[in-house]
PDB file of N, CA and C in Angstrom:
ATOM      1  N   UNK A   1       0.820  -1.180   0.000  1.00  0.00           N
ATOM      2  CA  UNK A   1       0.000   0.000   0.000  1.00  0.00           C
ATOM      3  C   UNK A   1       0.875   1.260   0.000  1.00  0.00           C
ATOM      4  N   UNK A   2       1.734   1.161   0.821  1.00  0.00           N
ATOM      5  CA  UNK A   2       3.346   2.181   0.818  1.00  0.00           C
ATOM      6  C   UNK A   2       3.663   2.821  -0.644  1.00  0.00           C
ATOM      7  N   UNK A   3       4.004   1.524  -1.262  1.00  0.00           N
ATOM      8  CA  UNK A   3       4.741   1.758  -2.259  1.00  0.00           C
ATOM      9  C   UNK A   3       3.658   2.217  -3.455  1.00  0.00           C
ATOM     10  N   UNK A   4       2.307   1.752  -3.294  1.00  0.00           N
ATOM     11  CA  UNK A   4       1.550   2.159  -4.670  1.00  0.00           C
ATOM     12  C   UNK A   4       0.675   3.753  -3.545  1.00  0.00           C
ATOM     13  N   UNK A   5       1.286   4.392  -3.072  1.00  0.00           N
ATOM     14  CA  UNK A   5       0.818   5.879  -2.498  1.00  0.00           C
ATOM     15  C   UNK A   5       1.895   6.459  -3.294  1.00  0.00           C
ATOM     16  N   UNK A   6       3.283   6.329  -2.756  1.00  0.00           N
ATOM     17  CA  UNK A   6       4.582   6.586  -3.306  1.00  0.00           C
ATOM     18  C   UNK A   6       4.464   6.927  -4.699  1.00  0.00           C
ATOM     19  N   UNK A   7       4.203   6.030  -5.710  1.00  0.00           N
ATOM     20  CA  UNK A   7       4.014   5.986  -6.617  1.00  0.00           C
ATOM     21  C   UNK A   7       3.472   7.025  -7.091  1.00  0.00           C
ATOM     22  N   UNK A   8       1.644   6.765  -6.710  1.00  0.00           N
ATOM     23  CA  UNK A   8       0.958   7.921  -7.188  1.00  0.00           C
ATOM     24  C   UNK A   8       1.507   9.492  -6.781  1.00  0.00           C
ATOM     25  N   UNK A   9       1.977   9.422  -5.839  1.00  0.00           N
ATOM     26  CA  UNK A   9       2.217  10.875  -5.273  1.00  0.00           C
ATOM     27  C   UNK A   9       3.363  11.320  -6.327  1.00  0.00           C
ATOM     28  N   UNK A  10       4.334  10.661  -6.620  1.00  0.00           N
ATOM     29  CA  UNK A  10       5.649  10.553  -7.538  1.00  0.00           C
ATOM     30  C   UNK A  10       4.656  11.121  -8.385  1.00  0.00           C
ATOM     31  N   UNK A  11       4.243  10.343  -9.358  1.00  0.00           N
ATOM     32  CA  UNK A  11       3.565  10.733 -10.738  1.00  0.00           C
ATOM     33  C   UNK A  11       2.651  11.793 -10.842  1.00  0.00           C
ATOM     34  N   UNK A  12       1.974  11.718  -9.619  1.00  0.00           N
ATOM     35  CA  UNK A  12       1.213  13.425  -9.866  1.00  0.00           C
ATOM     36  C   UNK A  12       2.351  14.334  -9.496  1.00  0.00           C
ATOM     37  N   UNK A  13       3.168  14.356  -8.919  1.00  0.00           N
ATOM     38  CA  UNK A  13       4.242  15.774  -8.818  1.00  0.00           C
ATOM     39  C   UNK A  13       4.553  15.597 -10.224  1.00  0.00           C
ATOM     40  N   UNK A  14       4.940  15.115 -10.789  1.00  0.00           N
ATOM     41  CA  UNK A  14       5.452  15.333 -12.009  1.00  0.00           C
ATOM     42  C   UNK A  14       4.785  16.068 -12.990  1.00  0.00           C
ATOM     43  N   UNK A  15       3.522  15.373 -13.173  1.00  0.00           N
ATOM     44  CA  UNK A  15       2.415  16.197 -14.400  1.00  0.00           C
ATOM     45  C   UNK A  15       1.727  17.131 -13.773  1.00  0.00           C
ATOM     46  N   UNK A  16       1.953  17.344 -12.756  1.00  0.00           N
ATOM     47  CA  UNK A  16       1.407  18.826 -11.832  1.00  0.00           C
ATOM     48  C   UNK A  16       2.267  19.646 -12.197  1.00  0.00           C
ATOM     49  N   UNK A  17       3.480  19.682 -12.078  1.00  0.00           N
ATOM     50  CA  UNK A  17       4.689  20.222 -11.865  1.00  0.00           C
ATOM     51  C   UNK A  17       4.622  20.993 -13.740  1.00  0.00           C
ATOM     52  N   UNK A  18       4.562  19.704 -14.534  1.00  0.00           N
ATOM     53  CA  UNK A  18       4.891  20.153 -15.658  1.00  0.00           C
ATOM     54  C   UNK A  18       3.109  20.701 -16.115  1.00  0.00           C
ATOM     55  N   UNK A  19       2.260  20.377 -15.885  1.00  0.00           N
ATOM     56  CA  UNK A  19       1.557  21.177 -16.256  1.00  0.00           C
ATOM     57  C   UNK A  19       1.105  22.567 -15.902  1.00  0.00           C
ATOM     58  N   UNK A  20       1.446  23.028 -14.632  1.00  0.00           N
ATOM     59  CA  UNK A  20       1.531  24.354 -14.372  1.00  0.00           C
ATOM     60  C   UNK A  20       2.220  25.413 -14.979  1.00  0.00           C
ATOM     61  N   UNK A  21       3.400  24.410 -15.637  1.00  0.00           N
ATOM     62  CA  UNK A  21       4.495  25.593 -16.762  1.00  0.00           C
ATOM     63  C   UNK A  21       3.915  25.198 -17.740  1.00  0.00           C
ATOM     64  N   UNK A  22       3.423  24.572 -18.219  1.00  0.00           N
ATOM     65  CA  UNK A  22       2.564  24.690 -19.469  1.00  0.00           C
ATOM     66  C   UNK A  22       1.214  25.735 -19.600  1.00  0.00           C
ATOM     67  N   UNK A  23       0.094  25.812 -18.693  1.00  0.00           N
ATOM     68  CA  UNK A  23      -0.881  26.160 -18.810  1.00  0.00           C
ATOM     69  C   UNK A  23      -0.900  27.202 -17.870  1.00  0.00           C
ATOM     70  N   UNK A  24      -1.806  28.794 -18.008  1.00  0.00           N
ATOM     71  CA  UNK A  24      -1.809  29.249 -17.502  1.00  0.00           C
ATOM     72  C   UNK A  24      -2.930  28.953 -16.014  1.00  0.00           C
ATOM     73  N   UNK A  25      -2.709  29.797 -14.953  1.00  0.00           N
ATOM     74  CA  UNK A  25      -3.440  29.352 -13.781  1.00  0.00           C
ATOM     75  C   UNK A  25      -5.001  29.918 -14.052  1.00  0.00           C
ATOM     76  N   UNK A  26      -5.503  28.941 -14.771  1.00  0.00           N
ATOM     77  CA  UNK A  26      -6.876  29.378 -14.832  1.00  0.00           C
ATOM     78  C   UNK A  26      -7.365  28.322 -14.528  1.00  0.00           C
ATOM     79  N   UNK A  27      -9.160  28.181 -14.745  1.00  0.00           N
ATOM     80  CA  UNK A  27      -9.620  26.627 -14.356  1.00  0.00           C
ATOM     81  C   UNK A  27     -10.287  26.972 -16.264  1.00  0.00           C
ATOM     82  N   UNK A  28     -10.077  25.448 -16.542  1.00  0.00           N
ATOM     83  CA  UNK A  28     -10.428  25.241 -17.607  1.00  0.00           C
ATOM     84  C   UNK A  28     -12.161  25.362 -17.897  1.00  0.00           C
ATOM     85  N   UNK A  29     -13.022  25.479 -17.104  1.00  0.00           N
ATOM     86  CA  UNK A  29     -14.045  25.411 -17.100  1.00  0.00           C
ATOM     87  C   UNK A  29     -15.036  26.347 -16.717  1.00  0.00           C
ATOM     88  N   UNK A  30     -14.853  27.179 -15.715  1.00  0.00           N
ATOM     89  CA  UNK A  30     -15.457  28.372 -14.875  1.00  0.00           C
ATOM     90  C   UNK A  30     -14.609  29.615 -15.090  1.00  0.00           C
ATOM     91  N   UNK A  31     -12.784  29.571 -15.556  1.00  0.00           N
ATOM     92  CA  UNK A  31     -12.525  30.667 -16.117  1.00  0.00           C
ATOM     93  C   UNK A  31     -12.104  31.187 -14.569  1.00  0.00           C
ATOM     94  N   UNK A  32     -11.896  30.521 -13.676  1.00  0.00           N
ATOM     95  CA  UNK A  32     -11.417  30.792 -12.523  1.00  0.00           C
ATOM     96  C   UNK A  32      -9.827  31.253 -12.261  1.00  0.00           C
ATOM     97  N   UNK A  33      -9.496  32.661 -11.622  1.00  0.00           N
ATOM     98  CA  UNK A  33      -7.901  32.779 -12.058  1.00  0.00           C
ATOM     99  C   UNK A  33      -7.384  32.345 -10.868  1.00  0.00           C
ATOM    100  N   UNK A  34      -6.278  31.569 -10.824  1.00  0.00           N
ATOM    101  CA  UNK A  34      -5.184  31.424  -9.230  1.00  0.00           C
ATOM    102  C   UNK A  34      -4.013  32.274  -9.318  1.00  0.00           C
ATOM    103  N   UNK A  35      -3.396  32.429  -8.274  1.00  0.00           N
ATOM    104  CA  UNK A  35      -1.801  32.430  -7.779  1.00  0.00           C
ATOM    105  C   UNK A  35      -1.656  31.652  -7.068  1.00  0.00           C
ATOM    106  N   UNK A  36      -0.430  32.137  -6.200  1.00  0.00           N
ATOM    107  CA  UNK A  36       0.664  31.101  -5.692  1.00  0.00           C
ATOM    108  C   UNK A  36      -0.547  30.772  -4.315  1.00  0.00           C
ATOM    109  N   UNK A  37      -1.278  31.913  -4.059  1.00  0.00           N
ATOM    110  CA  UNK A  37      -1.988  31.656  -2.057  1.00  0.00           C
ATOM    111  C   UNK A  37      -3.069  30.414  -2.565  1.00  0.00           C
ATOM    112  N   UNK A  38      -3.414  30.101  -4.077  1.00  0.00           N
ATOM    113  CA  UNK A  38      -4.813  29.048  -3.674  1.00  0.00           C
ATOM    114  C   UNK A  38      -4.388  28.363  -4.551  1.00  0.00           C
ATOM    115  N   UNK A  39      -3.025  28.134  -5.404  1.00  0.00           N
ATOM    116  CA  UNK A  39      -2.864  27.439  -6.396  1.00  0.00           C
ATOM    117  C   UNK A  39      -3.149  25.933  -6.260  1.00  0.00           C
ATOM    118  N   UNK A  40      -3.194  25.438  -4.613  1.00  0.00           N
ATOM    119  CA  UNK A  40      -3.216  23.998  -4.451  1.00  0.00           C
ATOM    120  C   UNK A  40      -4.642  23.836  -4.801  1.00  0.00           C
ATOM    121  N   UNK A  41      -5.836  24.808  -4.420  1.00  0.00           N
ATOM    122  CA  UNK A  41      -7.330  24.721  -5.702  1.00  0.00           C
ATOM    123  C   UNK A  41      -7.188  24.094  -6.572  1.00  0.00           C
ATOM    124  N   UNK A  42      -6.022  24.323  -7.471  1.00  0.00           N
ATOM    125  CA  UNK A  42      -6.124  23.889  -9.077  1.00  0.00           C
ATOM    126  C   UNK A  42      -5.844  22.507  -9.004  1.00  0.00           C
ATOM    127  N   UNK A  43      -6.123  21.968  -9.476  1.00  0.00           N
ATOM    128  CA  UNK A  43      -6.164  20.391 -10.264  1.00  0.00           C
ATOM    129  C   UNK A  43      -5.584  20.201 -11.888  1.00  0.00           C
ATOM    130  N   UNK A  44      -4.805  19.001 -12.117  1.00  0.00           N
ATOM    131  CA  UNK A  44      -5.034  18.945 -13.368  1.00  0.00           C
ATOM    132  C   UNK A  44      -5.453  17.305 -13.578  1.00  0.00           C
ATOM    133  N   UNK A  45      -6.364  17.509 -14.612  1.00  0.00           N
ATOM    134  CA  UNK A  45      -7.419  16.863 -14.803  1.00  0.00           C
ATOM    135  C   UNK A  45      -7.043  15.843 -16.209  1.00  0.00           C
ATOM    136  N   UNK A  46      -6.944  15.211 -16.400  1.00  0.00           N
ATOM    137  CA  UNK A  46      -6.650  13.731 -17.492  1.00  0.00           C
ATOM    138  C   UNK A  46      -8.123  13.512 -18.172  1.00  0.00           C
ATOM    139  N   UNK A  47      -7.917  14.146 -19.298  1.00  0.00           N
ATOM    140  CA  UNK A  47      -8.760  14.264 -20.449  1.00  0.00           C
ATOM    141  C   UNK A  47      -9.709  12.939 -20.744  1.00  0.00           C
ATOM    142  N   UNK A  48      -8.515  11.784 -20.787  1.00  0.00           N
ATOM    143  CA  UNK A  48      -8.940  10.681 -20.722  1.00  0.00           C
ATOM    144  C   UNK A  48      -9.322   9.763 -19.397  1.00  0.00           C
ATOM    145  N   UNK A  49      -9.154  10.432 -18.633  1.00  0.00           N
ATOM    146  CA  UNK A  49      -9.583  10.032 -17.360  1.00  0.00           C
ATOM    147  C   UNK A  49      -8.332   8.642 -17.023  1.00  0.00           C
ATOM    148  N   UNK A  50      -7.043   8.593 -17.779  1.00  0.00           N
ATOM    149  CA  UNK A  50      -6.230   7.849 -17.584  1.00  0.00           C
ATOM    150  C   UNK A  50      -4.977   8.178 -17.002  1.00  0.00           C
ATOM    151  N   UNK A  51      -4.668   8.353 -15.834  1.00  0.00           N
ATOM    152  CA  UNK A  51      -3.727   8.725 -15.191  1.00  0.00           C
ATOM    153  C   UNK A  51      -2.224   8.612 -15.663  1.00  0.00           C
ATOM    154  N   UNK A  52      -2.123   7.329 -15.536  1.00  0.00           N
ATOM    155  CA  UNK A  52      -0.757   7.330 -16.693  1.00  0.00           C
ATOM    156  C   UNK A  52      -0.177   7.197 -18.067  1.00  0.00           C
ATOM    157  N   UNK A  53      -1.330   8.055 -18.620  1.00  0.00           N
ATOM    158  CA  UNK A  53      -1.325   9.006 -20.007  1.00  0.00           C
ATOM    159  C   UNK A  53      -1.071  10.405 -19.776  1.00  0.00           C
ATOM    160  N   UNK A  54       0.408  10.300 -19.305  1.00  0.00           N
ATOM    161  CA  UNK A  54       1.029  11.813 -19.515  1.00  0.00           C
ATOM    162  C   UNK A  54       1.790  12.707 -20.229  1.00  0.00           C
ATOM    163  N   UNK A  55       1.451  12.592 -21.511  1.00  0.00           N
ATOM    164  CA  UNK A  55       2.382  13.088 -22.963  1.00  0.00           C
ATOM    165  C   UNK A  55       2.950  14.452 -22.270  1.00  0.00           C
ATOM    166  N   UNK A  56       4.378  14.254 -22.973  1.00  0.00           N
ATOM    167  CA  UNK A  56       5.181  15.214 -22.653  1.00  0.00           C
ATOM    168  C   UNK A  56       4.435  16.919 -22.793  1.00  0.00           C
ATOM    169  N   UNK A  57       3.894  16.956 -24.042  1.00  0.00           N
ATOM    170  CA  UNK A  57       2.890  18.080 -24.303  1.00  0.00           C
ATOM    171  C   UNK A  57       1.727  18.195 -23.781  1.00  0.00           C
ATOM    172  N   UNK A  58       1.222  17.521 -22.738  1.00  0.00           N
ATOM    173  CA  UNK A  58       0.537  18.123 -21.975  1.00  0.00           C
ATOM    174  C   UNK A  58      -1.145  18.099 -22.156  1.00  0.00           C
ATOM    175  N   UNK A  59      -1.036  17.400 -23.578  1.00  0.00           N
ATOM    176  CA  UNK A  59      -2.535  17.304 -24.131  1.00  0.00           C
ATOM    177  C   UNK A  59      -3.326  16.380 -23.848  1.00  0.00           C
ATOM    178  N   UNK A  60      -3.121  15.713 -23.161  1.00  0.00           N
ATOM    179  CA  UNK A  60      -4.075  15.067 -22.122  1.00  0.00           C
ATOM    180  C   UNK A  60      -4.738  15.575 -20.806  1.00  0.00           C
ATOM    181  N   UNK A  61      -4.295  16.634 -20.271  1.00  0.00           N
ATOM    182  CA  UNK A  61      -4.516  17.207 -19.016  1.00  0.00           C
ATOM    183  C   UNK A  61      -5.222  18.732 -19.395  1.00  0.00           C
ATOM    184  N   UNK A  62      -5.703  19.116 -18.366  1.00  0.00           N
ATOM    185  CA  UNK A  62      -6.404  20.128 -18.677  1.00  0.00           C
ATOM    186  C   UNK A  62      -6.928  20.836 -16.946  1.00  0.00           C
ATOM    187  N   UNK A  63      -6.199  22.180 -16.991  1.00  0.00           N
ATOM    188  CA  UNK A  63      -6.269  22.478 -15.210  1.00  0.00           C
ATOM    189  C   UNK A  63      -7.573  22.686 -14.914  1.00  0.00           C
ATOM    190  N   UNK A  64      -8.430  22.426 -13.531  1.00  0.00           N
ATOM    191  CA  UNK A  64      -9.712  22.624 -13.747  1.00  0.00           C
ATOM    192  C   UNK A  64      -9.674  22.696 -11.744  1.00  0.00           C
ATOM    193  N   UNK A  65     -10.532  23.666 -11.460  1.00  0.00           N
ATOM    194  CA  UNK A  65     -10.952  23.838 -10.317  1.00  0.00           C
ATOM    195  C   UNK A  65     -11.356  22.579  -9.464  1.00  0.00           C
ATOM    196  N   UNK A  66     -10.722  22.524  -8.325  1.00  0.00           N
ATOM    197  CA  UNK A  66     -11.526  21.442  -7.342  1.00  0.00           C
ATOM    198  C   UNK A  66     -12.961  21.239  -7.518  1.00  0.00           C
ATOM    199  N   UNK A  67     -13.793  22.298  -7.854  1.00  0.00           N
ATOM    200  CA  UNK A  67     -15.272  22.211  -7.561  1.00  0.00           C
ATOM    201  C   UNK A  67     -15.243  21.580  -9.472  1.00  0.00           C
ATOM    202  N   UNK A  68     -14.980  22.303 -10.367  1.00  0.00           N
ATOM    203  CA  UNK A  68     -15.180  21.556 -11.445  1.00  0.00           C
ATOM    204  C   UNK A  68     -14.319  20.373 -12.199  1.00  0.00           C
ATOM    205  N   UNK A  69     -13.379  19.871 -11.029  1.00  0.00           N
ATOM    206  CA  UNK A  69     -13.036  18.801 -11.440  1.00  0.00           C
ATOM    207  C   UNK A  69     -13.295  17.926 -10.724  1.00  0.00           C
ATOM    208  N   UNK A  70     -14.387  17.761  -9.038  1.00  0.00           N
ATOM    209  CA  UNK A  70     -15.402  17.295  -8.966  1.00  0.00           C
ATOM    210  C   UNK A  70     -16.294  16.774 -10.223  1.00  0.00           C
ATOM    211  N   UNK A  71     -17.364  17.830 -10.418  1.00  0.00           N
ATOM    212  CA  UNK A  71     -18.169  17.812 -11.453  1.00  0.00           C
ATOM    213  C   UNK A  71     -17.773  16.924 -12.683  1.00  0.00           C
ATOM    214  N   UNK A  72     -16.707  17.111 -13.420  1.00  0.00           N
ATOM    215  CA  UNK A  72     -16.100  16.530 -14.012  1.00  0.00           C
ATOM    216  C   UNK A  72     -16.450  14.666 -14.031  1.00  0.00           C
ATOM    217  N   UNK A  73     -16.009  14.447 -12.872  1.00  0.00           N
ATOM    218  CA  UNK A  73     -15.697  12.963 -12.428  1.00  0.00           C
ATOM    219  C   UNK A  73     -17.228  12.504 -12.053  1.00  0.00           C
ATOM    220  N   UNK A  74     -17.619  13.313 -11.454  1.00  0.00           N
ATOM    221  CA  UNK A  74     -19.212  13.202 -11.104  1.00  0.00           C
ATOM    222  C   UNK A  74     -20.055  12.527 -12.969  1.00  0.00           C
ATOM    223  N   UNK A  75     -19.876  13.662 -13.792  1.00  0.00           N
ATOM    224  CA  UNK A  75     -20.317  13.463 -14.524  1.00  0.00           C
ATOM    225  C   UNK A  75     -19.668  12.029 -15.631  1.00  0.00           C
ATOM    226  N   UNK A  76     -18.526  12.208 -15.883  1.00  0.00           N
ATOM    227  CA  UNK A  76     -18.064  10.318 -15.757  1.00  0.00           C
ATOM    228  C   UNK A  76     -18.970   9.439 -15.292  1.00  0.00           C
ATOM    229  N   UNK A  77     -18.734   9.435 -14.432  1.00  0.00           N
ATOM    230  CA  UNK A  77     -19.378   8.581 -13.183  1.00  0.00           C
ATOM    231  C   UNK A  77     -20.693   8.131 -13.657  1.00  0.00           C
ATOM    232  N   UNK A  78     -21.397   9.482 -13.828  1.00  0.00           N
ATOM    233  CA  UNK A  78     -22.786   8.777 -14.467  1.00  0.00           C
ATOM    234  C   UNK A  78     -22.788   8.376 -15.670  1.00  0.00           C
ATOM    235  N   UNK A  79     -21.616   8.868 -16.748  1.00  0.00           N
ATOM    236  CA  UNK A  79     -21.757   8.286 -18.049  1.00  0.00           C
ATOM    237  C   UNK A  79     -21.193   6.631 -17.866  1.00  0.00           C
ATOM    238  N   UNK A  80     -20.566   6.012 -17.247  1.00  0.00           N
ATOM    239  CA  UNK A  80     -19.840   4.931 -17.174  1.00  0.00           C
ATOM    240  C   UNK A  80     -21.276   3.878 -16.419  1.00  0.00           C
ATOM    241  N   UNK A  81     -22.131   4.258 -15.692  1.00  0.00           N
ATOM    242  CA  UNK A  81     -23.039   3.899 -14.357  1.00  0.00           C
ATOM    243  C   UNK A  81     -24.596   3.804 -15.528  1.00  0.00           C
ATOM    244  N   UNK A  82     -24.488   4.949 -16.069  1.00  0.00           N
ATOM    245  CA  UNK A  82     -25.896   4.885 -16.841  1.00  0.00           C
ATOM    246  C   UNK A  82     -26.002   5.049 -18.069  1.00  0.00           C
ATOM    247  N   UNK A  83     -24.807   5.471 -19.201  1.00  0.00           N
ATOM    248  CA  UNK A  83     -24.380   5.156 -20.387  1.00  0.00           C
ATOM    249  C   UNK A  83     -25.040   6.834 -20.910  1.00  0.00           C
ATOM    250  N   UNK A  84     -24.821   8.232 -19.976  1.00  0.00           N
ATOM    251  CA  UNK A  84     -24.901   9.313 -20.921  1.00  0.00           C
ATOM    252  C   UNK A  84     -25.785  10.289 -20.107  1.00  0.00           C
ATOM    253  N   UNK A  85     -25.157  11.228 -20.027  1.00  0.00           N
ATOM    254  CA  UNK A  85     -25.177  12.462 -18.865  1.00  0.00           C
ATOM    255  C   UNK A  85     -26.635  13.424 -19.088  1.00  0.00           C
ATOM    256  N   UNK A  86     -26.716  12.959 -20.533  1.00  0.00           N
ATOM    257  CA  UNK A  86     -28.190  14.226 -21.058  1.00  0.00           C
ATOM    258  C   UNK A  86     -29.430  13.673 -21.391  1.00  0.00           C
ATOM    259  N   UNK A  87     -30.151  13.723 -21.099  1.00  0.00           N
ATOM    260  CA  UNK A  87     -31.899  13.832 -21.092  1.00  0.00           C
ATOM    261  C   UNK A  87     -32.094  13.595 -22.727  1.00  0.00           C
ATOM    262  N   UNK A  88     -32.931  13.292 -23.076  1.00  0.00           N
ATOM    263  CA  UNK A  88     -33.207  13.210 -24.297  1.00  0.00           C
ATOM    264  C   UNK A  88     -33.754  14.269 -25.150  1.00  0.00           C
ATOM    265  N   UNK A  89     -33.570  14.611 -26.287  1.00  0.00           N
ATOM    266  CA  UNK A  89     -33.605  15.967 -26.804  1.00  0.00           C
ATOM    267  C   UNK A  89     -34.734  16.321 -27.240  1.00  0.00           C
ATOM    268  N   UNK A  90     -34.863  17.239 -26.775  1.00  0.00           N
ATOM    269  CA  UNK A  90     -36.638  17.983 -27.077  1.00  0.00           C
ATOM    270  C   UNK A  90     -36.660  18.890 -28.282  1.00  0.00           C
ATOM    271  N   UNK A  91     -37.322  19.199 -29.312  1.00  0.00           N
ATOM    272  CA  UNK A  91     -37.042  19.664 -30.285  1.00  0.00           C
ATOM    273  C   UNK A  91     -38.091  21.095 -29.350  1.00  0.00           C
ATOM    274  N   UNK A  92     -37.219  22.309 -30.649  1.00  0.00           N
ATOM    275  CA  UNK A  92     -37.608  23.289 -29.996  1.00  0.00           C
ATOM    276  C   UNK A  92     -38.932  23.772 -30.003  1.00  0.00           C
ATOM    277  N   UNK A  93     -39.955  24.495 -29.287  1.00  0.00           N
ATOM    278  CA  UNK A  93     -41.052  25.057 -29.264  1.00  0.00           C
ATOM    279  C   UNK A  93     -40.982  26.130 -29.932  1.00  0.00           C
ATOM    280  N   UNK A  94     -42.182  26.026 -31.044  1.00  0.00           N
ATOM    281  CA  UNK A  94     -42.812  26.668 -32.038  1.00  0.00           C
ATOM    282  C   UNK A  94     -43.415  27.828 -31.691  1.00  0.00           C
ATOM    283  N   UNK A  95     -44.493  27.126 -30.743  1.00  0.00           N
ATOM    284  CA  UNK A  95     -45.555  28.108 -30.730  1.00  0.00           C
ATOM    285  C   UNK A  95     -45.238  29.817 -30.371  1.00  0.00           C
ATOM    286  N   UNK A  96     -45.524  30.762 -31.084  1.00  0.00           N
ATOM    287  CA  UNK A  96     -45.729  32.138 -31.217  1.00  0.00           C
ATOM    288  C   UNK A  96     -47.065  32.705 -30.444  1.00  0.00           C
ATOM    289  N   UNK A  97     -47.380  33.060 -28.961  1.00  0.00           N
ATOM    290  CA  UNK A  97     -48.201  33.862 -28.488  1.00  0.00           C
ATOM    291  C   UNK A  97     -48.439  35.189 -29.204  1.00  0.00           C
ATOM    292  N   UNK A  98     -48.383  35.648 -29.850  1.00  0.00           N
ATOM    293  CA  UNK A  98     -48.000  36.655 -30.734  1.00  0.00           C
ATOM    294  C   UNK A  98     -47.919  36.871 -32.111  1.00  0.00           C
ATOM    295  N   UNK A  99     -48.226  36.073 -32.360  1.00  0.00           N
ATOM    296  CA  UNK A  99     -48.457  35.778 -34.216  1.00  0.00           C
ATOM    297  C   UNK A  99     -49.000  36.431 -34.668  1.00  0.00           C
ATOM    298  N   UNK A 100     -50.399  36.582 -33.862  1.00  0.00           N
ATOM    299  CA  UNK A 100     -51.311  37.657 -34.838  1.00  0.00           C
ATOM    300  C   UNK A 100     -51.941  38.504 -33.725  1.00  0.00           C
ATOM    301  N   UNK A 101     -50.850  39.331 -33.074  1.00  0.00           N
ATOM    302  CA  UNK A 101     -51.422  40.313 -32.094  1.00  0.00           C
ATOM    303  C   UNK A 101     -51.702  41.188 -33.078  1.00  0.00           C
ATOM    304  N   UNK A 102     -51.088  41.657 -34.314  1.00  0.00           N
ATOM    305  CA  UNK A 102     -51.571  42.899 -34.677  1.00  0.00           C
ATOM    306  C   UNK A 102     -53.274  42.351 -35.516  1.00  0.00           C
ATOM    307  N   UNK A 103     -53.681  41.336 -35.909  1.00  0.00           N
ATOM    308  CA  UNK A 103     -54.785  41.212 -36.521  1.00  0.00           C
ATOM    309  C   UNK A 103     -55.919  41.184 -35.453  1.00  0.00           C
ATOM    310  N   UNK A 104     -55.567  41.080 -34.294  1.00  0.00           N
ATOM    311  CA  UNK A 104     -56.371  40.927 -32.687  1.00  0.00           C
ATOM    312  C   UNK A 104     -56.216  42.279 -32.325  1.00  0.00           C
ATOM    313  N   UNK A 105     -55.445  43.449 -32.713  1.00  0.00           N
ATOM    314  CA  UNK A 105     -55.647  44.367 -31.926  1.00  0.00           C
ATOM    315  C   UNK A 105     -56.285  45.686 -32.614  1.00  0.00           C
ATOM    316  N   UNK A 106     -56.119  44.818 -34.155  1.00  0.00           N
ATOM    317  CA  UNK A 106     -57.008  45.495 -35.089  1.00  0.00           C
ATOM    318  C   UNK A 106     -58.738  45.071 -34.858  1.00  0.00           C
ATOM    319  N   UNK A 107     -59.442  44.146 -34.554  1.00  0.00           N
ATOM    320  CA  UNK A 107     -60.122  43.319 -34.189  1.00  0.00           C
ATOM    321  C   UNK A 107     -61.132  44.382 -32.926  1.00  0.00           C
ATOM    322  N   UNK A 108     -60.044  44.330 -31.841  1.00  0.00           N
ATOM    323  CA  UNK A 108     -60.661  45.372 -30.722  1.00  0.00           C
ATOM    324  C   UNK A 108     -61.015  46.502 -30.760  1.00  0.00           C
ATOM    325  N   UNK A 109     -59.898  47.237 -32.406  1.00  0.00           N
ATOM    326  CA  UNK A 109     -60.396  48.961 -32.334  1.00  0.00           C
ATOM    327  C   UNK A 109     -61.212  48.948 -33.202  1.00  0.00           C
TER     328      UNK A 109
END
């Protein structure tokens, strides 16, 4: 258990490390800015949700706020659990209250 903490802790310093000089301190999602006082907030987040997929360039990761990299995993979670995060699509509403106000208001005078 030692050695696979070790591990993980090893490998996230690394793509933490290098993704902070890559990307600026924003959250990828809410547009949230850091510095150095809340930078431990930031997260970086594995696109593929595969941890040790860490290309040197960085394009797997993507920095994202504690609260939206929650959300993030949350929303995984239900795509993996129930096979798809969105409601089924409603086509848009037509109807015009208003279509023929001017033939109705000609009507009244």
């Amino acid at each position: 258990m030692a050695a696979e903490r070790e591990y993980r802790e090893k490998r996230e310093g690394d793509y933490r490390e290098k993704a902070l000089k890559l990307y600026p301190w924003i959250c990828g999602r809410c547009a949230r800015e850091f510095t150095h006082k809340n930078l431990s907030e930031l997260t970086v987040h594995h696109k593929d949700h595969n941890h040790d997929n860490n290309p040197p360039d960085g394009s797997n990761w993507e920095l994202l706020c504690l609260y939206c990299h929650d959300n993030e995993h949350s929303r995984f979670e239900e795509l993996i659990r129930y096979g798809g995060t969105q409601e089924a699509k409603q086509e848009a509403a037509t109807f015009n209250p208003f279509a023929d106000l001017k033939a109705m208001m000609a009507k009244k005078g």
